[in-house]
N, C-alpha and C. Protein backbone atom coordinates (compact mmCIF):
# COMPACT_ATOMS: atom_id res chain seq x y z
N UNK A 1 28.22 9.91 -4.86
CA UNK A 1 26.81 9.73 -5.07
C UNK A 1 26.53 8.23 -5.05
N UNK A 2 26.33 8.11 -4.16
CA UNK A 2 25.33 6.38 -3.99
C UNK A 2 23.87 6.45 -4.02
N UNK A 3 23.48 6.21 -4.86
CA UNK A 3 21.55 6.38 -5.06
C UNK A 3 21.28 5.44 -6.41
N UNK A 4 20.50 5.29 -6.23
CA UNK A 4 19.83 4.35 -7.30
C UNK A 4 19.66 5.67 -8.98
N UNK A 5 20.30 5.41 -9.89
CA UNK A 5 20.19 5.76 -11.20
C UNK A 5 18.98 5.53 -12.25
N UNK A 6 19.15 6.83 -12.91
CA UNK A 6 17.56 6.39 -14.22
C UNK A 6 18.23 6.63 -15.45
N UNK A 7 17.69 6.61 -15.97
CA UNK A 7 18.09 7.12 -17.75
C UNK A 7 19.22 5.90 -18.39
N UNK A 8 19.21 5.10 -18.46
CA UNK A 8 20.32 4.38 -18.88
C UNK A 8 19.49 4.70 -20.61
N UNK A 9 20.42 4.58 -21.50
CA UNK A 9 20.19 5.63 -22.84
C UNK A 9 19.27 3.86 -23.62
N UNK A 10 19.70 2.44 -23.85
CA UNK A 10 19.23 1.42 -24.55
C UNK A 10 19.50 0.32 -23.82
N UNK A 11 19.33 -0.65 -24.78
CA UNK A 11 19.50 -2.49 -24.33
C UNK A 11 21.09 -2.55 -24.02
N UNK A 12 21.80 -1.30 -24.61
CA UNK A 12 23.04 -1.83 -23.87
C UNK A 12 23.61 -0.83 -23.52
N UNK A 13 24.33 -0.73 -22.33
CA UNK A 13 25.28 0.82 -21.70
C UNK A 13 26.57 0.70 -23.01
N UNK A 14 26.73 2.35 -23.19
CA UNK A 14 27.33 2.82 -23.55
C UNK A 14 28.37 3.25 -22.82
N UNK A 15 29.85 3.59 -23.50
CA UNK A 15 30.70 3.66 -23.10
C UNK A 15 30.93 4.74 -21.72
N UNK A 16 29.75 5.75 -22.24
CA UNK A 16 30.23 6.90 -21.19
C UNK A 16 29.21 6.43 -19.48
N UNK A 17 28.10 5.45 -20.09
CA UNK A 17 27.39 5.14 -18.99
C UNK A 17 28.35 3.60 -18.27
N UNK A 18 29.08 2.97 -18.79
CA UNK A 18 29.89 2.07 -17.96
C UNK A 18 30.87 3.10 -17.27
N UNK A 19 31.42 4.03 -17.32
CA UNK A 19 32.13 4.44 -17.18
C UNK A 19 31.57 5.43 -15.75
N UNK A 20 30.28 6.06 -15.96
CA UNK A 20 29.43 6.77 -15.39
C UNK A 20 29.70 5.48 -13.78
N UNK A 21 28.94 4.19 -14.23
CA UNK A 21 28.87 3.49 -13.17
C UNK A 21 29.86 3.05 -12.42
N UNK A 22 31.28 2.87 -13.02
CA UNK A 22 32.73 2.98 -12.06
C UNK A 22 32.89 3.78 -11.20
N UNK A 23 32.40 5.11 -11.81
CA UNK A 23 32.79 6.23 -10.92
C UNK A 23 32.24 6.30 -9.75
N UNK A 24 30.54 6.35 -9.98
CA UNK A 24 29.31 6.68 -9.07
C UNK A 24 29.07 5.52 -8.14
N UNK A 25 29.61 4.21 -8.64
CA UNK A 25 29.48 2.85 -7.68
C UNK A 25 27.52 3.33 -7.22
N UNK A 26 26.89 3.20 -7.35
CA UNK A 26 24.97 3.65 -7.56
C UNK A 26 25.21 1.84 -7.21
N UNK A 27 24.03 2.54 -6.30
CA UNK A 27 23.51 1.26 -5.66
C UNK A 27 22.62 0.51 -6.27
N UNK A 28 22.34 1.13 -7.58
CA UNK A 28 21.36 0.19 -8.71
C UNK A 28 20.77 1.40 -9.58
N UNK A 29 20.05 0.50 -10.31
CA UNK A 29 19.31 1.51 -11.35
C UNK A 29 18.08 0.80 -11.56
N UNK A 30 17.40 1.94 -12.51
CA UNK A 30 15.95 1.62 -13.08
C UNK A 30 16.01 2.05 -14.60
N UNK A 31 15.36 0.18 -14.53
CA UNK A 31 14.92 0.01 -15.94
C UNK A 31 13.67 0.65 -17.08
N UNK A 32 13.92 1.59 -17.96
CA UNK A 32 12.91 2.14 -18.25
C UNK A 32 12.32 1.01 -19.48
N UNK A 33 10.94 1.54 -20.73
CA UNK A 33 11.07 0.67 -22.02
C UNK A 33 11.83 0.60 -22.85
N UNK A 34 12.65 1.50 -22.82
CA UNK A 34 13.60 1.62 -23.93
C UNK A 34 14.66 0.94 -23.63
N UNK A 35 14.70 0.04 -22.24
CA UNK A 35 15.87 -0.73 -22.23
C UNK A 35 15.64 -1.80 -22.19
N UNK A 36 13.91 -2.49 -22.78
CA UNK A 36 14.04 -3.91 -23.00
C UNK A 36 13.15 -3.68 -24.02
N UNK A 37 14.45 -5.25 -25.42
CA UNK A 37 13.48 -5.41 -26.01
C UNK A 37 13.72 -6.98 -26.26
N UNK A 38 14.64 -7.90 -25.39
CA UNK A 38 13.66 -8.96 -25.03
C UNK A 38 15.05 -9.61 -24.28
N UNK A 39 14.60 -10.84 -23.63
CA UNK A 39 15.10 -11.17 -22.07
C UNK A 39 16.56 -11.36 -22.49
N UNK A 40 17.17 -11.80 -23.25
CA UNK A 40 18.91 -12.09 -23.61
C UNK A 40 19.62 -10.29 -23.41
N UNK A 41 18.79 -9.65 -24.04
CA UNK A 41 19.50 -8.50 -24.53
C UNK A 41 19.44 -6.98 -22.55
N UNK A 42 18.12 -7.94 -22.28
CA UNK A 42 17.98 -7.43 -20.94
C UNK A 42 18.78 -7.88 -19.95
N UNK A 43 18.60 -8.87 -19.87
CA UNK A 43 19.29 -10.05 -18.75
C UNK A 43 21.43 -9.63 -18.98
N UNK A 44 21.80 -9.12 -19.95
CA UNK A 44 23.43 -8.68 -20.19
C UNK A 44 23.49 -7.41 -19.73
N UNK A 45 21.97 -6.71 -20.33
CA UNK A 45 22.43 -5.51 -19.65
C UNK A 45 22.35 -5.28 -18.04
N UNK A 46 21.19 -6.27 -17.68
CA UNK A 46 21.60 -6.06 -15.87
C UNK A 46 22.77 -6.62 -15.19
N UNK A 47 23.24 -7.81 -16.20
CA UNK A 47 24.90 -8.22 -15.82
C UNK A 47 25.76 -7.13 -16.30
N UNK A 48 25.72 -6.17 -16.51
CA UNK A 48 26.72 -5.65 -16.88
C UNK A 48 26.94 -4.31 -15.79
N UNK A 49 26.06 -4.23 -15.36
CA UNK A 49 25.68 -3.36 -13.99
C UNK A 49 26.88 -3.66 -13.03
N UNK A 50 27.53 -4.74 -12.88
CA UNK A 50 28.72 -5.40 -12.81
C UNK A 50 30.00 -4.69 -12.54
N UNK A 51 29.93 -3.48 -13.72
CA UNK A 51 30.79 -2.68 -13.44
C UNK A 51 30.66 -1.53 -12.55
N UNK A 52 29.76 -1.99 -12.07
CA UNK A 52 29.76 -0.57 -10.44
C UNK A 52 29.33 -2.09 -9.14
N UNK A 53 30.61 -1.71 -8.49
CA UNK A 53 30.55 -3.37 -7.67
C UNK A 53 29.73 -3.45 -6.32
N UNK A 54 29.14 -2.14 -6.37
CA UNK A 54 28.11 -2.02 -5.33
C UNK A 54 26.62 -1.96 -5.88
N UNK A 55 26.32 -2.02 -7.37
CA UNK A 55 25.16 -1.85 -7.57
C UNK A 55 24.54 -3.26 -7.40
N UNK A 56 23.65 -2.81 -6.77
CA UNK A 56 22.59 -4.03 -5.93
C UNK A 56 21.17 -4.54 -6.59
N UNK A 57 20.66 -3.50 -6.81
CA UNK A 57 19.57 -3.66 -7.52
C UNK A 57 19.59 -3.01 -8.72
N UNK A 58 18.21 -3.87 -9.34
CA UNK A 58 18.07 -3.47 -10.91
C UNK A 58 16.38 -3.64 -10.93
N UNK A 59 15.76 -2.28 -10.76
CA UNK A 59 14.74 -1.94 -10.65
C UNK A 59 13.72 -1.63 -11.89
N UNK A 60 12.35 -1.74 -11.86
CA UNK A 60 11.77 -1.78 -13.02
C UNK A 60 10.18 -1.32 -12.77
N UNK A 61 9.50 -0.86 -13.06
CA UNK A 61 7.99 -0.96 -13.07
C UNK A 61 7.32 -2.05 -13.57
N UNK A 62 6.86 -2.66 -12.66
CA UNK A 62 6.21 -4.13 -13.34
C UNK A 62 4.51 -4.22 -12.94
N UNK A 63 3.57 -3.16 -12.59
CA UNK A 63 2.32 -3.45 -12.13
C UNK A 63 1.44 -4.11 -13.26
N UNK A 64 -0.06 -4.79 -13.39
CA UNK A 64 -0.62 -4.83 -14.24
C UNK A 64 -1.38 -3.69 -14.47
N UNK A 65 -2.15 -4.19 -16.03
CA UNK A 65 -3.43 -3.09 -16.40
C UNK A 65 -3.00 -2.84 -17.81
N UNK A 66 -4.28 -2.32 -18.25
CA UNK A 66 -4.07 -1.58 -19.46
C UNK A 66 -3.88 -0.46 -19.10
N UNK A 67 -2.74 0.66 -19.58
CA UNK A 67 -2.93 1.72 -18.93
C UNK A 67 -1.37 2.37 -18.27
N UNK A 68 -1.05 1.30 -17.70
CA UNK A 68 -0.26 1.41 -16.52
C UNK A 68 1.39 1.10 -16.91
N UNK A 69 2.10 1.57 -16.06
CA UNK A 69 3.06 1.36 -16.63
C UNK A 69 3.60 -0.26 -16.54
N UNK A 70 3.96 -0.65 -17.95
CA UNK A 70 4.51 -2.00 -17.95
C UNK A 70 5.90 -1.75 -18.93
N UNK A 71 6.94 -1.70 -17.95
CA UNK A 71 8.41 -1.77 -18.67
C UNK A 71 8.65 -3.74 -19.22
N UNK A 72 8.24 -4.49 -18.62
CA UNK A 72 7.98 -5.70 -18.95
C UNK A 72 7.12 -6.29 -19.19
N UNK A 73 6.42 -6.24 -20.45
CA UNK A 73 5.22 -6.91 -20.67
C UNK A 73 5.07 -7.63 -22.16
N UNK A 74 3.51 -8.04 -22.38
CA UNK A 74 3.65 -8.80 -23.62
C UNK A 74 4.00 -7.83 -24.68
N UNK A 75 4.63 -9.02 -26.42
CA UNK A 75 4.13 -10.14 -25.58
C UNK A 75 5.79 -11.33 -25.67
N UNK A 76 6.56 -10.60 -24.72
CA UNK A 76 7.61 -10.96 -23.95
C UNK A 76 7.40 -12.11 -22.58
N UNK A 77 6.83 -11.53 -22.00
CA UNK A 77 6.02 -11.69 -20.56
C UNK A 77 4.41 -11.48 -20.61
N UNK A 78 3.80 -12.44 -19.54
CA UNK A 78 2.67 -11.99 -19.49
C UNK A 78 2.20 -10.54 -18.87
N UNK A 79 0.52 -10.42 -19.57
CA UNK A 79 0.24 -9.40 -18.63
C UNK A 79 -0.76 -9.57 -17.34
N UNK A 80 -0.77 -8.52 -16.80
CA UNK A 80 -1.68 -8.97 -15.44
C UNK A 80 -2.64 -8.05 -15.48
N UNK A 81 -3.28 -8.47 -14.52
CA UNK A 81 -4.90 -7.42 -14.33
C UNK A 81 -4.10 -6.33 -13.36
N UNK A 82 -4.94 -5.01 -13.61
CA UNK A 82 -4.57 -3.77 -13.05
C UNK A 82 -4.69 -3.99 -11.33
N UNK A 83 -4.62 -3.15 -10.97
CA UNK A 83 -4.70 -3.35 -9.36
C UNK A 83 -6.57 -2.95 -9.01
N UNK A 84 -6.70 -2.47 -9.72
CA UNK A 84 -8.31 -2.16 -9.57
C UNK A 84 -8.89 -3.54 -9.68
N UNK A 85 -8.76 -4.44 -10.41
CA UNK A 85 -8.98 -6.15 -10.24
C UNK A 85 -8.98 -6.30 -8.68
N UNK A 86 -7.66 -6.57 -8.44
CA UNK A 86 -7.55 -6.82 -7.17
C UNK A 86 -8.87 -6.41 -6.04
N UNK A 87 -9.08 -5.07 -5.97
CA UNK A 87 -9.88 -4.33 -5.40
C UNK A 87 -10.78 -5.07 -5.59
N UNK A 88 -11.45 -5.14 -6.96
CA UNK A 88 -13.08 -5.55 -7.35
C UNK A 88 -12.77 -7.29 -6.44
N UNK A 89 -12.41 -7.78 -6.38
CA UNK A 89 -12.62 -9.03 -5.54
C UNK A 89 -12.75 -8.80 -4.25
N UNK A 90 -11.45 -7.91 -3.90
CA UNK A 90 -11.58 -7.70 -2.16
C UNK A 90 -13.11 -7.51 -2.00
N UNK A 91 -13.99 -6.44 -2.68
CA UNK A 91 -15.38 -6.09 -2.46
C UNK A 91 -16.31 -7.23 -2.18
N UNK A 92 -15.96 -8.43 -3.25
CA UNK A 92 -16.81 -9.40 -3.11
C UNK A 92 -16.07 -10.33 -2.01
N UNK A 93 -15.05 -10.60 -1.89
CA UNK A 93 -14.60 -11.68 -0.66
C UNK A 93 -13.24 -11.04 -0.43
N UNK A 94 -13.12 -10.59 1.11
CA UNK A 94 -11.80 -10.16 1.03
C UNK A 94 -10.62 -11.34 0.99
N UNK A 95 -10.80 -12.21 1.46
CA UNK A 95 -9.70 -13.19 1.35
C UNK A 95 -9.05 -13.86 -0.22
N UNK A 96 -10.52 -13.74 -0.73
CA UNK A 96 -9.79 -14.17 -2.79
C UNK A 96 -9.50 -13.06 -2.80
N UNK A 97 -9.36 -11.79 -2.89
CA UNK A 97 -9.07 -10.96 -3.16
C UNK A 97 -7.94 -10.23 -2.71
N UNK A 98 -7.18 -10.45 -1.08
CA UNK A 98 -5.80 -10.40 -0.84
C UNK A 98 -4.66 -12.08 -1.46
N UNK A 99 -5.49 -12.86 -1.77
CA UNK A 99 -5.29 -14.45 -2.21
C UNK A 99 -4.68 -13.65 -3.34
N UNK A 100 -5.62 -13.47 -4.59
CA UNK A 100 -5.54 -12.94 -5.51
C UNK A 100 -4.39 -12.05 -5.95
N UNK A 101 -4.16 -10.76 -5.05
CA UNK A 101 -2.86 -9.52 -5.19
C UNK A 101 -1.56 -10.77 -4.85
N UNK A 102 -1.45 -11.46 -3.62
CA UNK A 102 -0.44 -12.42 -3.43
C UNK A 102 -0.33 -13.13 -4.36
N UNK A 103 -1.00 -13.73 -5.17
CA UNK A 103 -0.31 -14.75 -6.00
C UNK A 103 0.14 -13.78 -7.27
N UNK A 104 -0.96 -12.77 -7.41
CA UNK A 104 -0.46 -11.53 -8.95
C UNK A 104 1.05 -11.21 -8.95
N UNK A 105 1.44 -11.04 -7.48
CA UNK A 105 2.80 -10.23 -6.77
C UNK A 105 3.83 -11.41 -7.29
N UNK A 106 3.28 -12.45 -7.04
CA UNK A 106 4.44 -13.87 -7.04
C UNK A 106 4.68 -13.95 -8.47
N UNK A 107 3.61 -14.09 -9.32
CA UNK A 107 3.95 -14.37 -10.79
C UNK A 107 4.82 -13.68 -11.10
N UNK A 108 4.77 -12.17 -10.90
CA UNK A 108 5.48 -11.06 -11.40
C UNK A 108 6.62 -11.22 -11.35
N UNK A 109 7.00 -11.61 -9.92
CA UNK A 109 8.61 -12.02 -9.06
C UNK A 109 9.27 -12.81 -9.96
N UNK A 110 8.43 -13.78 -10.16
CA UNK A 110 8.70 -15.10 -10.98
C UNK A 110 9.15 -14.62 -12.51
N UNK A 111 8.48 -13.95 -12.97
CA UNK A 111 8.87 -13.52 -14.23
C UNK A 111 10.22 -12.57 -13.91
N UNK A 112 10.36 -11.63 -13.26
CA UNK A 112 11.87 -10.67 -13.68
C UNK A 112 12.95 -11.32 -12.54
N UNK A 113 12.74 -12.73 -11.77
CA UNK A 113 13.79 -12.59 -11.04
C UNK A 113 14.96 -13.33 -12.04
N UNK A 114 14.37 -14.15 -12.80
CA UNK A 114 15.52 -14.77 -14.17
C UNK A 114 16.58 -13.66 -14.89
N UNK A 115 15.59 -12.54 -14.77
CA UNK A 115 16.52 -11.44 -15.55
C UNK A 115 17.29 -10.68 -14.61
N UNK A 116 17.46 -11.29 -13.69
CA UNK A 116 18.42 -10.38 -12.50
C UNK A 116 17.41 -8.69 -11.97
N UNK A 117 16.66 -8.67 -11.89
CA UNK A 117 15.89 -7.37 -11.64
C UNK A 117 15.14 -8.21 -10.59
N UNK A 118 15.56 -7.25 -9.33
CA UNK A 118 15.47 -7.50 -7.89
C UNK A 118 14.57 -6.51 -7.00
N UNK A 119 14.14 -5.07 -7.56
CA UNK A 119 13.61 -4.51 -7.35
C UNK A 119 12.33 -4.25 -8.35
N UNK A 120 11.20 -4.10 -7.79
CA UNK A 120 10.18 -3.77 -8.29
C UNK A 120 8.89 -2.67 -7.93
N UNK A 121 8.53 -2.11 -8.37
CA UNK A 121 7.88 -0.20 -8.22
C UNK A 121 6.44 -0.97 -7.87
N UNK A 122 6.16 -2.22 -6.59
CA UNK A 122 5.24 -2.51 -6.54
C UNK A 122 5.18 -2.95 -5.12
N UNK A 123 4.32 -2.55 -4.21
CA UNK A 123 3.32 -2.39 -4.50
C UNK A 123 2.61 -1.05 -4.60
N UNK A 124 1.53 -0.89 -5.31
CA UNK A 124 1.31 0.76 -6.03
C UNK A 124 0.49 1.19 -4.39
N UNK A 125 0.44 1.91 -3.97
CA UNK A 125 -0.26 2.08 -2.61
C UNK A 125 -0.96 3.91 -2.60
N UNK A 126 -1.41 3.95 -3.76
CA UNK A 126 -2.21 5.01 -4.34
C UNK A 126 -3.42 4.77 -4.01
N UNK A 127 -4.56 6.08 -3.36
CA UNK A 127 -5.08 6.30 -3.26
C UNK A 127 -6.38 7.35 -3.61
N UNK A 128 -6.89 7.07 -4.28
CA UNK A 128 -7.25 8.39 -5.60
C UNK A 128 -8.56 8.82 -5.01
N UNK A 129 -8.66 10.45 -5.60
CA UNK A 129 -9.89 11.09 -4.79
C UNK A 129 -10.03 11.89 -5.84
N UNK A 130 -11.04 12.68 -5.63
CA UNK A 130 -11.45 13.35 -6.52
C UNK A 130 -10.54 14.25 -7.27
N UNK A 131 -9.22 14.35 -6.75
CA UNK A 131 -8.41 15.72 -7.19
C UNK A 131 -7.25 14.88 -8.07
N UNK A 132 -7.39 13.40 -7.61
CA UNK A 132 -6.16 12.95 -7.83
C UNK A 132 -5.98 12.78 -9.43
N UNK A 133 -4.51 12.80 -10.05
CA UNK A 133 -4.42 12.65 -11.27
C UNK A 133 -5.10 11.29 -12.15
N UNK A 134 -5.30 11.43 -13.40
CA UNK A 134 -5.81 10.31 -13.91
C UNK A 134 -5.21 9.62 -14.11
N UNK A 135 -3.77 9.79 -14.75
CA UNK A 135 -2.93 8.63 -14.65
C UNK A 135 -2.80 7.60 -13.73
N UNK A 136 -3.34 7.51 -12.33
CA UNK A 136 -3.24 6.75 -11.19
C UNK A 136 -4.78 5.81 -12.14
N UNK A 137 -5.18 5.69 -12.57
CA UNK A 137 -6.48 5.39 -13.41
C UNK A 137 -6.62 3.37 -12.59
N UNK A 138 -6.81 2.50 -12.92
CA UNK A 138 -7.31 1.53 -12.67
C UNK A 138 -5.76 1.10 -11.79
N UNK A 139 -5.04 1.48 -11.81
CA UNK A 139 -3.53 0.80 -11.49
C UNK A 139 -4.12 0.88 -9.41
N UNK A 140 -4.60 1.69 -8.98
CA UNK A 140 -5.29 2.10 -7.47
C UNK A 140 -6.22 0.91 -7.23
N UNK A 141 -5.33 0.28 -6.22
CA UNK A 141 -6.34 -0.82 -5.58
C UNK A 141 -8.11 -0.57 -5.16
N UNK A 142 -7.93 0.63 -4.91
CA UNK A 142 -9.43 1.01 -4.00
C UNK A 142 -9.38 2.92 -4.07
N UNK A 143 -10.41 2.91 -3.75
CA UNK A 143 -10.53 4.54 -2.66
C UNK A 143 -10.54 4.62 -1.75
N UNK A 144 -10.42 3.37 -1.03
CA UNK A 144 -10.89 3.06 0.30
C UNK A 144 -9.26 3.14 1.03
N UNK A 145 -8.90 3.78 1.82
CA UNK A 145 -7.36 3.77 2.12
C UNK A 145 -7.25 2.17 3.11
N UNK A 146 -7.86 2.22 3.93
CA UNK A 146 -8.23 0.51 4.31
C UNK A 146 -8.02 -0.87 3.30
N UNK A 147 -8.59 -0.27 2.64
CA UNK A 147 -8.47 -1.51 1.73
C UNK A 147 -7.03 -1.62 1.03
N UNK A 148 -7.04 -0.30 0.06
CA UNK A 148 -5.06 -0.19 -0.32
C UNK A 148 -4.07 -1.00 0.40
N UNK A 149 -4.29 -0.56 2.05
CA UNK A 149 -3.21 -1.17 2.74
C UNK A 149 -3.44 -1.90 3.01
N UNK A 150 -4.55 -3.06 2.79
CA UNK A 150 -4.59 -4.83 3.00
C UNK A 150 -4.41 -5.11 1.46
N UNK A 151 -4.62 -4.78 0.83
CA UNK A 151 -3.69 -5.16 -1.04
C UNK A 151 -2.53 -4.95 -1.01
N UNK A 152 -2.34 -3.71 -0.67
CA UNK A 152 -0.72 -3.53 -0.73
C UNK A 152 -0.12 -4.47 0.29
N UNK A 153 -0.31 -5.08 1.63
CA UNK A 153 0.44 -5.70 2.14
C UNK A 153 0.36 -7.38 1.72
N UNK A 154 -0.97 -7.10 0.68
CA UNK A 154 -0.65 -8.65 0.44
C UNK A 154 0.53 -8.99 -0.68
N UNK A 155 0.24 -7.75 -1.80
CA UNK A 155 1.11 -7.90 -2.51
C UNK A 155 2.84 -7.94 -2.36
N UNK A 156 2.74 -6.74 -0.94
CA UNK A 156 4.48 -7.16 -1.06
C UNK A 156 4.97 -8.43 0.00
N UNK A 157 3.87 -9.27 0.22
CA UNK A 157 3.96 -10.33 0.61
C UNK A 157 4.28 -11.26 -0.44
N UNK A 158 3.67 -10.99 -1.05
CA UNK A 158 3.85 -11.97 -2.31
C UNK A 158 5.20 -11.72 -3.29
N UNK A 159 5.66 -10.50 -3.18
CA UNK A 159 6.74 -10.29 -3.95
C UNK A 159 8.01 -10.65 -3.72
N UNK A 160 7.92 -10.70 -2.25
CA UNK A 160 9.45 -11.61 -2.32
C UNK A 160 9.92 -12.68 -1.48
């Protein structure tokens, strides 16, 4: 099994999950909240990933918003405006407003690349309609599928 892993149990692997990662050699994992509770105790546990010598990435949910999922946020790290921000500018000028997602994308980078977390669950490229769940709530650049995919490409411009 080579695939990217979830569930790591806290801030630090346990014996049966180092052991898990020798075996499985997982090409990375994802960081949920329960595995940070602040950058020393995070930053060992993605070095310790170490022991599976192919795991590559160390993945995380990092979008802004109230709302939304933030596995890294304050007040550790800053927070950011939801992706619906983003949107509300594109409306008024599209260029501050792909300006805007690019530099949001960069900060973010900037903040988890210290902690060794190389992957990030961004950019969100949701599109919400009348049926769609609420949880997608302000984190959705637009309704406009046009627009999504000039945010979303600014943002993963900006991300790495």
């Amino acid at each position: 099994m080579r695939a990217f892993i979830t569930g790591l149990a806290g801030p630090a692997l346990t014996d049966e999950e180092r052991g898990f990662l020798r075996e499985a050699q997982p090409w990375g994992f994802i960081l949920f909240k329960r595995n940070v509770t602040d950058a020393a105790a995070l930053r060992r546990l993605i070095d310790e990933r170490a022991g599976s010598r192919r795991a590559r990435g160390a993945g995380i949910d990092r979008p802004g918003g109230a709302g939304c999922v933030q596995r890294v946020g304050p007040p550790l790290w800053p927070a950011y405006p939801p992706g619906a921000a983003y949107g509300a500018l594109f409306e008024r000028n599209r260029d501050t407003g792909l300006a805007a997602a690019r530099l949001g994308a960069r900060l973010i980078a900037a903040d988890l690349a210290p902690l060794g977390i190389d992957v990030d669950c961004l950019p969100i490229a949701d599109v919400p309609d009348g049926g769609a769940n609420p949880a997608i709530g302000n984190r959705a650049y637009s309704t406009e599928p046009g627009t999504v995919a000039a945010i979303g490409a600014a943002v993963a411009s900006g991300s790495g």
